[in-house]
N, C-alpha and C. Protein backbone atom coordinates (compact mmCIF):
# COMPACT_ATOMS: atom_id res chain seq x y z
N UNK A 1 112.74 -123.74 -175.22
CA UNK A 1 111.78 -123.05 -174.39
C UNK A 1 111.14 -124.09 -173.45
N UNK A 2 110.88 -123.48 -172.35
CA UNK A 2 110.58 -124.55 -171.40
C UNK A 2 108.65 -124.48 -171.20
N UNK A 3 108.02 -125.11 -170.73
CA UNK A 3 106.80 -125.59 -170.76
C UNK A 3 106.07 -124.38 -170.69
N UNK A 4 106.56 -123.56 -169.80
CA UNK A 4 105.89 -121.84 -168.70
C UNK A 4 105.25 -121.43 -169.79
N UNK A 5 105.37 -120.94 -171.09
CA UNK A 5 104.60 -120.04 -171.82
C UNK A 5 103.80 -120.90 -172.49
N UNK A 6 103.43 -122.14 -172.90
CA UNK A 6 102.33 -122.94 -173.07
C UNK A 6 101.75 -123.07 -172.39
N UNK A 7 101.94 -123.54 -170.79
CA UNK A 7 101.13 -123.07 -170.03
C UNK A 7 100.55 -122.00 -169.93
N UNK A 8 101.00 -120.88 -169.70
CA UNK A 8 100.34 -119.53 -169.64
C UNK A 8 99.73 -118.94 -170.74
N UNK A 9 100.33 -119.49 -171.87
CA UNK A 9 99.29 -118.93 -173.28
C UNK A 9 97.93 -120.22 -173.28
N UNK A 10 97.64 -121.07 -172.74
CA UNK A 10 96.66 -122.28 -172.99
C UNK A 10 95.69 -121.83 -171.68
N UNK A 11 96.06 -121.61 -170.51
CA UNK A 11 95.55 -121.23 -169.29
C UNK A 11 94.67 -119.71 -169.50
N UNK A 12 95.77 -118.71 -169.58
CA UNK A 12 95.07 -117.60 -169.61
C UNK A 12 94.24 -117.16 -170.80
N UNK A 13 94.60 -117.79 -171.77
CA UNK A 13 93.49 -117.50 -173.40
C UNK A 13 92.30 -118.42 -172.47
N UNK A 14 91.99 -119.79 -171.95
CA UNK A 14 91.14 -119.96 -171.87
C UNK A 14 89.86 -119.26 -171.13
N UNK A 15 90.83 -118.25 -169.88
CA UNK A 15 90.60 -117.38 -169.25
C UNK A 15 89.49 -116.61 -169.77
N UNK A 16 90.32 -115.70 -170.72
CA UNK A 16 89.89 -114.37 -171.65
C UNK A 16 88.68 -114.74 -172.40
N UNK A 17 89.24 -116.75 -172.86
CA UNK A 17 87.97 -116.76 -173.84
C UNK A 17 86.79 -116.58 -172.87
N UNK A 18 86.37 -117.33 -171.72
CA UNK A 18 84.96 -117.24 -171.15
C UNK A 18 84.83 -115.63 -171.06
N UNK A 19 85.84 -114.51 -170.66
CA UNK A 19 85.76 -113.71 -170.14
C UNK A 19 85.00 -112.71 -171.02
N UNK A 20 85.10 -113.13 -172.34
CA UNK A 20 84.56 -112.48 -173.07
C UNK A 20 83.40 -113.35 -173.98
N UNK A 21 83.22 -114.02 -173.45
CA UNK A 21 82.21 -115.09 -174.26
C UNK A 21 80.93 -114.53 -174.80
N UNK A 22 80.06 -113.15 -174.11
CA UNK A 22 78.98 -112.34 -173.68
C UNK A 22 79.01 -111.86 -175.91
N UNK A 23 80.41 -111.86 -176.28
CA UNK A 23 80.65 -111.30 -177.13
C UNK A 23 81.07 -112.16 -178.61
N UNK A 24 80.23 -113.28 -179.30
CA UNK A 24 80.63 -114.18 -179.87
C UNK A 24 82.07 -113.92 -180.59
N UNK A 25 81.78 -112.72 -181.69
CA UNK A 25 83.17 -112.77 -182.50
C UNK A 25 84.10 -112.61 -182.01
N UNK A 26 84.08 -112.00 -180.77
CA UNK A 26 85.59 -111.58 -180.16
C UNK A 26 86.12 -112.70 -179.67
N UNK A 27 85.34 -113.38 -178.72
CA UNK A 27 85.47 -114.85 -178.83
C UNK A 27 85.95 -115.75 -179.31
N UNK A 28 85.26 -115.87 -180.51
CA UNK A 28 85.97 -116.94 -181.66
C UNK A 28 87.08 -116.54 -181.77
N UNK A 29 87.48 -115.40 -181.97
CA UNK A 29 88.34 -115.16 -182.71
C UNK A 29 89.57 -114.96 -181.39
N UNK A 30 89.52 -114.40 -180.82
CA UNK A 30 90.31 -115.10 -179.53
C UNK A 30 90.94 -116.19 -179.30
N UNK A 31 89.91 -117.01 -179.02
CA UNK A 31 89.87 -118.65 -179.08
C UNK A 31 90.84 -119.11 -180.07
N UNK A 32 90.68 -119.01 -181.68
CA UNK A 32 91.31 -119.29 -182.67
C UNK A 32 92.79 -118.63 -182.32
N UNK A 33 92.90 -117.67 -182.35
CA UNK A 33 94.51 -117.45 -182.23
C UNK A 33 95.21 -117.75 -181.00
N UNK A 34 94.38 -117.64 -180.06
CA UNK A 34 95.19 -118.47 -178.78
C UNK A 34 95.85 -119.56 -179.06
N UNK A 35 94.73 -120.61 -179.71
CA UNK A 35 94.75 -121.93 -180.18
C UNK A 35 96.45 -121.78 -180.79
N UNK A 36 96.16 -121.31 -182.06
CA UNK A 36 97.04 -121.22 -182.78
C UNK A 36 98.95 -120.65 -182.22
N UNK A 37 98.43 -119.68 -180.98
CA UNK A 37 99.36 -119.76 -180.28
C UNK A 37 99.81 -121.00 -179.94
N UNK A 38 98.74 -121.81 -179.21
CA UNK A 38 99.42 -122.67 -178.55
C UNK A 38 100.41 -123.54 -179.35
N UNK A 39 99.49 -124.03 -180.43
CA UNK A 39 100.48 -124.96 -181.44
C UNK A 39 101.88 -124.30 -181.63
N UNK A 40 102.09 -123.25 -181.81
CA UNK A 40 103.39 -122.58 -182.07
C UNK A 40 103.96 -122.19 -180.50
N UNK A 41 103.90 -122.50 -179.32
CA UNK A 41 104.37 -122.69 -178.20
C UNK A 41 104.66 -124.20 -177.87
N UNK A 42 104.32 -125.22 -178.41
CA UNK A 42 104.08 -126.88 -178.22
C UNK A 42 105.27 -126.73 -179.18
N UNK A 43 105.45 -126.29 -180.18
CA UNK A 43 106.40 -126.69 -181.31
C UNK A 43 107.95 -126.01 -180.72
N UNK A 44 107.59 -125.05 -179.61
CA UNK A 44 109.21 -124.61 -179.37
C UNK A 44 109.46 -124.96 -177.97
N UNK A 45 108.26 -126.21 -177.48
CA UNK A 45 109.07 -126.80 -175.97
C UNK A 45 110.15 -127.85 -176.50
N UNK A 46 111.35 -127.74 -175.38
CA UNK A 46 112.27 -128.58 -175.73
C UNK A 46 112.33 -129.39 -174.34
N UNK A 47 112.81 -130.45 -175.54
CA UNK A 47 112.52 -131.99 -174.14
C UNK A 47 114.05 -132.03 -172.84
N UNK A 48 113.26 -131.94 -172.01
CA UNK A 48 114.54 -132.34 -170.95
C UNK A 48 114.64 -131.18 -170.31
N UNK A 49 113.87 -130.16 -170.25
CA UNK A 49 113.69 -128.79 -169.75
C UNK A 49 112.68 -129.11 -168.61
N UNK A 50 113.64 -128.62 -167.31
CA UNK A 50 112.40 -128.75 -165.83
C UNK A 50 112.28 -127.63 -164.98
N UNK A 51 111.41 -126.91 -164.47
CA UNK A 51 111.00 -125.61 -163.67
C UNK A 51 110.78 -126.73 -162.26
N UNK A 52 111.97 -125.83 -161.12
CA UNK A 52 111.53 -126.41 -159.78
C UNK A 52 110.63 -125.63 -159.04
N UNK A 53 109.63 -126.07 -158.59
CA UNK A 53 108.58 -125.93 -157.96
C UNK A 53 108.38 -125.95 -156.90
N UNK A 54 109.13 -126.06 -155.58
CA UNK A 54 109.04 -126.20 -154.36
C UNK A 54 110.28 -127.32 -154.28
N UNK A 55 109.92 -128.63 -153.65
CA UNK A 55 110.42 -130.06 -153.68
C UNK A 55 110.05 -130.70 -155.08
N UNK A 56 109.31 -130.16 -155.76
CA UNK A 56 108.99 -130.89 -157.12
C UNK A 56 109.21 -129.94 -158.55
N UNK A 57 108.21 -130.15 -159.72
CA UNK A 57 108.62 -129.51 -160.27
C UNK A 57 107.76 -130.07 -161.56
N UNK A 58 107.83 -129.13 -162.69
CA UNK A 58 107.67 -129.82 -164.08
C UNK A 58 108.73 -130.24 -164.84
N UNK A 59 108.51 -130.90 -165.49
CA UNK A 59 109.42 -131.29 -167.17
C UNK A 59 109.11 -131.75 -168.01
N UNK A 60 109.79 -131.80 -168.92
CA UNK A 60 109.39 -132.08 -170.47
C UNK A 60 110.20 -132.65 -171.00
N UNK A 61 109.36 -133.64 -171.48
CA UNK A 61 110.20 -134.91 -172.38
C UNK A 61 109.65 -134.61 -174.21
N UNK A 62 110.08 -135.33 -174.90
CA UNK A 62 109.91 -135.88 -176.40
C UNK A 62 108.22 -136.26 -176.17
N UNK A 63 107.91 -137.52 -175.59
CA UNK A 63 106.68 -137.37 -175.31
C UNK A 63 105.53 -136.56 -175.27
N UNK A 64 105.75 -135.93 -173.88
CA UNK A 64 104.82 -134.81 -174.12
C UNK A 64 105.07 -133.51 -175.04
N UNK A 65 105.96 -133.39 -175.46
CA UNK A 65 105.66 -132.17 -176.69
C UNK A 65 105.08 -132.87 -178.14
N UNK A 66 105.75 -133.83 -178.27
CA UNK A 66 105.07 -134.72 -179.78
C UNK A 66 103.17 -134.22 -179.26
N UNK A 67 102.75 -134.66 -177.79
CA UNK A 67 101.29 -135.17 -176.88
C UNK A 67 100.94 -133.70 -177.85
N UNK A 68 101.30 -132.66 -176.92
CA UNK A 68 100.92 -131.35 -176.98
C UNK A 68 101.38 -130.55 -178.13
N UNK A 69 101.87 -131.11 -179.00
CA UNK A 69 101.76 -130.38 -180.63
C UNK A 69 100.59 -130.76 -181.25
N UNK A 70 100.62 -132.19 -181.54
CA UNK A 70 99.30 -133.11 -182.06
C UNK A 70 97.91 -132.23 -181.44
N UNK A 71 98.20 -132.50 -180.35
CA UNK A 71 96.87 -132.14 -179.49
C UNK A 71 96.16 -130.76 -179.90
N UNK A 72 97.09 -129.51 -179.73
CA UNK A 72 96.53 -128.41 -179.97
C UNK A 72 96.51 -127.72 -181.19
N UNK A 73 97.62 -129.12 -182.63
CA UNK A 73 96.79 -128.71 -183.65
C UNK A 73 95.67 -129.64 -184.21
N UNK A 74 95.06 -130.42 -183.44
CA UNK A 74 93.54 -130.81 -183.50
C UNK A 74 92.45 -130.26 -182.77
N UNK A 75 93.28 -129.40 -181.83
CA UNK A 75 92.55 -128.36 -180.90
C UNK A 75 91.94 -127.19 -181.75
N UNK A 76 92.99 -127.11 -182.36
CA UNK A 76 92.66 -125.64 -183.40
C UNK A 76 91.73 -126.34 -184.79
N UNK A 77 92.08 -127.10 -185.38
CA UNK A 77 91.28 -127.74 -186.85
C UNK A 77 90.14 -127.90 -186.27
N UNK A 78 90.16 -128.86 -185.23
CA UNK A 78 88.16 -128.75 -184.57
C UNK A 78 87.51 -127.60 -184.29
N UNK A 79 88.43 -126.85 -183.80
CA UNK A 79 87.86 -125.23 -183.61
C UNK A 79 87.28 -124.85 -184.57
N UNK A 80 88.13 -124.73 -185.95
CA UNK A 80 88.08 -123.90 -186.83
C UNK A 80 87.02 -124.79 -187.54
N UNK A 81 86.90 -126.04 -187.50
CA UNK A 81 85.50 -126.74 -188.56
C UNK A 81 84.33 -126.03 -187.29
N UNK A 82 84.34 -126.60 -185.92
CA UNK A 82 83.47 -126.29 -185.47
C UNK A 82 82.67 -124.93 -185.94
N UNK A 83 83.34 -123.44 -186.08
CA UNK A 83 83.40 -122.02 -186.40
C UNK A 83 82.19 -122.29 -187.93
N UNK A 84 83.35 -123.04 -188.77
CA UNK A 84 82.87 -122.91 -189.89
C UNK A 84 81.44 -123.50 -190.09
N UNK A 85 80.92 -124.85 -189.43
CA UNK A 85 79.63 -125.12 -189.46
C UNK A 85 78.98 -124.49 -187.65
N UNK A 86 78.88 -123.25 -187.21
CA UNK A 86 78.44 -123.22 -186.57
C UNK A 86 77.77 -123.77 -185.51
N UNK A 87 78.92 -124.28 -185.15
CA UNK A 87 78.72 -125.65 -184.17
C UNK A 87 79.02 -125.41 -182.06
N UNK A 88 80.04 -125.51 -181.56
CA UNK A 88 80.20 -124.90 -180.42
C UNK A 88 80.82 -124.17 -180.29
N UNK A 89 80.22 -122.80 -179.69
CA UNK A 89 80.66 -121.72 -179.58
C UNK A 89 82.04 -121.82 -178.27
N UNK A 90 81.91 -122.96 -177.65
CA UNK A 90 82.65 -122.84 -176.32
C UNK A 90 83.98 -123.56 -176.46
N UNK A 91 83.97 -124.16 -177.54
CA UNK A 91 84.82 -125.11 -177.95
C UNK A 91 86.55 -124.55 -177.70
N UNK A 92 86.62 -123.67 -178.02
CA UNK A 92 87.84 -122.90 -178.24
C UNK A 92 88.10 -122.72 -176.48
N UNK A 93 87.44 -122.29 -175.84
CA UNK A 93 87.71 -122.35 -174.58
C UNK A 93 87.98 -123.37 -173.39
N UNK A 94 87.34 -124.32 -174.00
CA UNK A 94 87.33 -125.54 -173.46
C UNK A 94 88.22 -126.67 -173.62
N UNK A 95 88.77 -126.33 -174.82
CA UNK A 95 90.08 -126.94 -175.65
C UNK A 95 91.60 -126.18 -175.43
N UNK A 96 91.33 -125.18 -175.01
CA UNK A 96 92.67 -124.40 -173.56
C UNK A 96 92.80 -124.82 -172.74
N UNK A 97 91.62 -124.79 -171.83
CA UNK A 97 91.69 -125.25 -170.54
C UNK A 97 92.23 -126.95 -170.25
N UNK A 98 91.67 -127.52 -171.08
CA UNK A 98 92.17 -128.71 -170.94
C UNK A 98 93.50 -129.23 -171.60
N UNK A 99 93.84 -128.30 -172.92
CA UNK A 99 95.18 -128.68 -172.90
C UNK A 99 96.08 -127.99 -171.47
N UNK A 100 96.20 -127.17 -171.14
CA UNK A 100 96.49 -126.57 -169.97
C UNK A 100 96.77 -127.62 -168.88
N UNK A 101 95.73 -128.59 -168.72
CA UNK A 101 95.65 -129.36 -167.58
C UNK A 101 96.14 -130.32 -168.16
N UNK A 102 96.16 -130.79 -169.37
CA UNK A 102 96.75 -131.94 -170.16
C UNK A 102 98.09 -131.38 -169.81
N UNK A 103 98.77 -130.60 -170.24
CA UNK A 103 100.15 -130.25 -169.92
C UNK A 103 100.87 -130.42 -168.63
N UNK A 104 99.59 -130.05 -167.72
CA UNK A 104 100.82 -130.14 -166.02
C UNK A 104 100.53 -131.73 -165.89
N UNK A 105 99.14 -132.46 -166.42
CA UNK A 105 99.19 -134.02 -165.79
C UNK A 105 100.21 -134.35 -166.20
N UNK A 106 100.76 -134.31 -167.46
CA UNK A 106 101.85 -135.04 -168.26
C UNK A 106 103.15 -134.89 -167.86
N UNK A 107 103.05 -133.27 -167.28
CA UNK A 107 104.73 -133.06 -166.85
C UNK A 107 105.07 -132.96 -165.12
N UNK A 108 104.16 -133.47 -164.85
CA UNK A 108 104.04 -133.57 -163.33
C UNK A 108 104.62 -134.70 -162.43
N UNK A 109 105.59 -134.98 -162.23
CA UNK A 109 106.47 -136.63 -161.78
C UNK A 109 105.40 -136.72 -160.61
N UNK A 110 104.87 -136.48 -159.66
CA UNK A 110 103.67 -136.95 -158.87
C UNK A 110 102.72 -137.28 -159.29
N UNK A 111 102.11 -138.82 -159.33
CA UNK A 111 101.01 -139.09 -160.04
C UNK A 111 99.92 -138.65 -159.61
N UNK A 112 99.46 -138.23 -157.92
CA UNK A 112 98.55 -137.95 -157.38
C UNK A 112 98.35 -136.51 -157.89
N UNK A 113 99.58 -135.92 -158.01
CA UNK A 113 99.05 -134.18 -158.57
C UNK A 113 98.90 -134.35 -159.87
N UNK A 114 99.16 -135.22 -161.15
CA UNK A 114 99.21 -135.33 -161.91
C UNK A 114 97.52 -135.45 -162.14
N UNK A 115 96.69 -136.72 -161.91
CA UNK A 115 95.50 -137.34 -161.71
C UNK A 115 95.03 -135.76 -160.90
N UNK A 116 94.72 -135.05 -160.24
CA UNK A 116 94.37 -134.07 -159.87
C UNK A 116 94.09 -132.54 -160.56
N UNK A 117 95.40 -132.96 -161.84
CA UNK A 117 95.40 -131.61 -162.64
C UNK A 117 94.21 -132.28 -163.75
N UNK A 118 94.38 -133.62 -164.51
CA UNK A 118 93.41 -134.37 -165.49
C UNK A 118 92.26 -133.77 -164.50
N UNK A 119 92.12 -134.54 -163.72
CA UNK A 119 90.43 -134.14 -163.45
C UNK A 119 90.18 -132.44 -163.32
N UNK A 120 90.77 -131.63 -163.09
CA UNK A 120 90.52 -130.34 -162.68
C UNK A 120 90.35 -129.65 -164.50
N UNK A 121 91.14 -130.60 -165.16
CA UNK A 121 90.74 -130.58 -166.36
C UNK A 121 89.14 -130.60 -167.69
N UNK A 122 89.09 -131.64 -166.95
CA UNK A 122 87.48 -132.31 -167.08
C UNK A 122 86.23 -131.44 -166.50
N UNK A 123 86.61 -131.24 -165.06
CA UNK A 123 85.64 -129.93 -164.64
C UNK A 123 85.63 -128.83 -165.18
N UNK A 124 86.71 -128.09 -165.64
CA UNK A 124 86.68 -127.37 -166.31
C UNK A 124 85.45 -126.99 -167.80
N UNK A 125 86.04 -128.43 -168.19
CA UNK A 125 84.84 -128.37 -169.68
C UNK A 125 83.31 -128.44 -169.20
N UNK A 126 83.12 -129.43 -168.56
CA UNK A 126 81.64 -129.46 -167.20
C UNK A 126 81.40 -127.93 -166.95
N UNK A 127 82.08 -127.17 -166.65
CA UNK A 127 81.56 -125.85 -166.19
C UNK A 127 81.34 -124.63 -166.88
N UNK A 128 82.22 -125.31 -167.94
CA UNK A 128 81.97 -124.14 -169.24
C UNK A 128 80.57 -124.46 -169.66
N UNK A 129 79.85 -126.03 -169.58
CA UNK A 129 78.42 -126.10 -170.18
C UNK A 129 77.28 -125.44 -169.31
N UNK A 130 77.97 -125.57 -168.03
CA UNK A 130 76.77 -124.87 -167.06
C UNK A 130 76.86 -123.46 -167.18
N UNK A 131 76.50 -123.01 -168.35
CA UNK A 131 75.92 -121.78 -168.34
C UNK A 131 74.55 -121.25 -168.60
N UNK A 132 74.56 -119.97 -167.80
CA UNK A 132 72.77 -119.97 -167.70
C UNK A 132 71.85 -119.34 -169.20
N UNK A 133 72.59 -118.76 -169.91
CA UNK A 133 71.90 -118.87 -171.25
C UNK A 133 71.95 -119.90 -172.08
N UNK A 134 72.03 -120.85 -171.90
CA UNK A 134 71.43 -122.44 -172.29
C UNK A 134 70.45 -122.88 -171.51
N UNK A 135 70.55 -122.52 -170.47
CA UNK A 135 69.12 -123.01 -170.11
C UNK A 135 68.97 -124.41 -169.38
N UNK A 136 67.75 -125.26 -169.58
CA UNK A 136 67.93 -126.04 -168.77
C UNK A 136 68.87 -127.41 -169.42
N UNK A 137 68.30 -127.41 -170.77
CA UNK A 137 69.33 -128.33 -171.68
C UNK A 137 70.75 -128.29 -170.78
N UNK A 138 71.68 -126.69 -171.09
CA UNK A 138 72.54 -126.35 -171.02
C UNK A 138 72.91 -127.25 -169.37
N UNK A 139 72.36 -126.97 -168.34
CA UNK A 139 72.86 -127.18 -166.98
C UNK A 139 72.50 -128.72 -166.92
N UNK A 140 71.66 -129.59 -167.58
CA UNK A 140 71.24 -130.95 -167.34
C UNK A 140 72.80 -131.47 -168.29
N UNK A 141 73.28 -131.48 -168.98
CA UNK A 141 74.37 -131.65 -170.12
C UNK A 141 75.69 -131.46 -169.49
N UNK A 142 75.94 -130.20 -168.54
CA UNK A 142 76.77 -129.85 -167.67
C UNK A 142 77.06 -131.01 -166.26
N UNK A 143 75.85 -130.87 -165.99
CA UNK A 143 75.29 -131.51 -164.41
C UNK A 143 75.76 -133.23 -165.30
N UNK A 144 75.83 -133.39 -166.09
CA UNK A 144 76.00 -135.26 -166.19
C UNK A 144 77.43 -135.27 -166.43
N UNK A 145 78.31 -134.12 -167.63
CA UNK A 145 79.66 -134.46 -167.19
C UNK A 145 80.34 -134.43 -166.12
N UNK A 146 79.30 -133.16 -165.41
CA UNK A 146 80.24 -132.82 -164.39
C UNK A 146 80.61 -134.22 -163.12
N UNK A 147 79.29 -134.84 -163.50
CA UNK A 147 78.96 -136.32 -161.98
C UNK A 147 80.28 -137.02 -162.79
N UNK A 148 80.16 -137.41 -164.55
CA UNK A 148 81.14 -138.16 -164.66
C UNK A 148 82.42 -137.76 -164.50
N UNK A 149 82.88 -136.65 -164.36
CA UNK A 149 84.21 -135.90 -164.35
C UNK A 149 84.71 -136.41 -162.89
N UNK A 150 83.57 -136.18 -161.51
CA UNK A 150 83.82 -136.29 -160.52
C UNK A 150 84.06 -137.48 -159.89
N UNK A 151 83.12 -138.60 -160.78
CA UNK A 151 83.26 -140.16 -160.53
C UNK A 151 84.93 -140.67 -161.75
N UNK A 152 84.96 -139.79 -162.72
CA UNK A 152 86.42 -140.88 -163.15
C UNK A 152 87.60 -140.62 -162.22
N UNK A 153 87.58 -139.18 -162.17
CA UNK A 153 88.84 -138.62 -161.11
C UNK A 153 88.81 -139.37 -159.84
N UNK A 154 87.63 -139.92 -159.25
CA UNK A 154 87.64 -140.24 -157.77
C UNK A 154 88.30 -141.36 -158.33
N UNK A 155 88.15 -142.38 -158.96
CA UNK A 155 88.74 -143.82 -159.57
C UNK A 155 89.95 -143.60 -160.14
N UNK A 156 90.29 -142.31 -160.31
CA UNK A 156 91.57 -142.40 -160.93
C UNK A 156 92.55 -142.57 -159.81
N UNK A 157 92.03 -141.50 -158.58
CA UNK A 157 93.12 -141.34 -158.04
C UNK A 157 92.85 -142.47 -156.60
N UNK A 158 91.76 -142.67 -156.64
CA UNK A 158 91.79 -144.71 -155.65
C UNK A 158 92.83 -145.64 -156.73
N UNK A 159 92.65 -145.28 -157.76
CA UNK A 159 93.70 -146.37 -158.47
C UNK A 159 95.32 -146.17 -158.27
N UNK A 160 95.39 -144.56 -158.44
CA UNK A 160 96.93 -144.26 -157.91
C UNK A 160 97.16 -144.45 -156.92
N UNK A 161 96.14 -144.36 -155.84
CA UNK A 161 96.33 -144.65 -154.43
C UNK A 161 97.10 -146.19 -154.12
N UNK A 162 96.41 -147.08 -154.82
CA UNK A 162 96.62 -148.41 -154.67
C UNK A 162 97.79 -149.01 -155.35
N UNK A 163 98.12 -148.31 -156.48
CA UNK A 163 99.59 -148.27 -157.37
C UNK A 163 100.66 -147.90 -156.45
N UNK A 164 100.36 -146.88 -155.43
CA UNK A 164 101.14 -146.62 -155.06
C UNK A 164 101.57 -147.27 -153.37
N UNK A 165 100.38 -147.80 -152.94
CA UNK A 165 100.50 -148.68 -151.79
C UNK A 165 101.16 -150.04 -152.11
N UNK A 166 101.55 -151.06 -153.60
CA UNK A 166 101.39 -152.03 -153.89
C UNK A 166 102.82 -151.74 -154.78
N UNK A 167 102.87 -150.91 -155.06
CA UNK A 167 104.18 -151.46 -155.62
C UNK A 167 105.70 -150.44 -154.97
């Protein structure tokens, strides 16, 4: 199986989760089996499988599926401790989205779109905190990842810039 339905099960659950966030259990419980999707979508990508994309494209190596098995079953165990000590409710959503973006940086042969999907990654979690029933905590907590999200990505991709002028 090629990358497309990890993507689309990690992307759009993260979707659904905010979409329904208004609604804790449905939520969680959302969240959790998405999750759990995902791990069982990571476990049936096979390496050396590429979707063309225009002039470019994704693929998948040994690498990134070992990345993205590991990943989204620590995605799901943190979930599920988080759940159990009532800890972040957003967690499950935020742990989609970024495997999601973890997935295209990794399988992306352009480093500049690669560094572009990571950071779009990072904002992501930043924006899940800026929500307005948290309050001001909530948006001051948001508002500081979000500056650092926006300051690593700018350095990431001046650094690819220069990787790529220099060598």
């Amino acid at each position: 199986m090629s990358l497309l339905p990890f993507l689309l099960i990690t992307g759009l659950g993260a979707i659904a989760v905010i979409a329904v966030r208004a609604q804790p259990r449905v939520a969680t419980g959302l969240g959790l089996a998405t999750l759990a999707l995902s791990v069982i979508a990571a476990l049936l990508i096979r390496p050396g499988e590429s979707i063309p994309i225009g002039s470019t494209g994704i693929a998948t190596t040994d690498y990134v599926r070992v990345f993205l098995v590991l990943t989204a079953l620590a995605c799901l165990l943190l979930a599920i401790v988080g759940e159990a000590t009532e800890g972040k409710r957003d967690a499950p959503a935020v742990a989609l989205g970024i495997l999601a973006s973890c997935a295209l940086a990794l399988s992306l042969p352009d480093a500049r779109v690669a560094v572009l999907a990571a950071t779009a990654g990072g904002a992501f979690g930043a924006l899940v905190a800026l929500v307005p029933d948290r309050g001001r905590t909530g948006a001051t907590v948001g508002a500081r990842v979000l500056r650092a999200t926006a300051v690593a990505g700018t350095m990431a991709i001046a650094a690819t810039a220069l990787l790529l002028v220099y060598l």
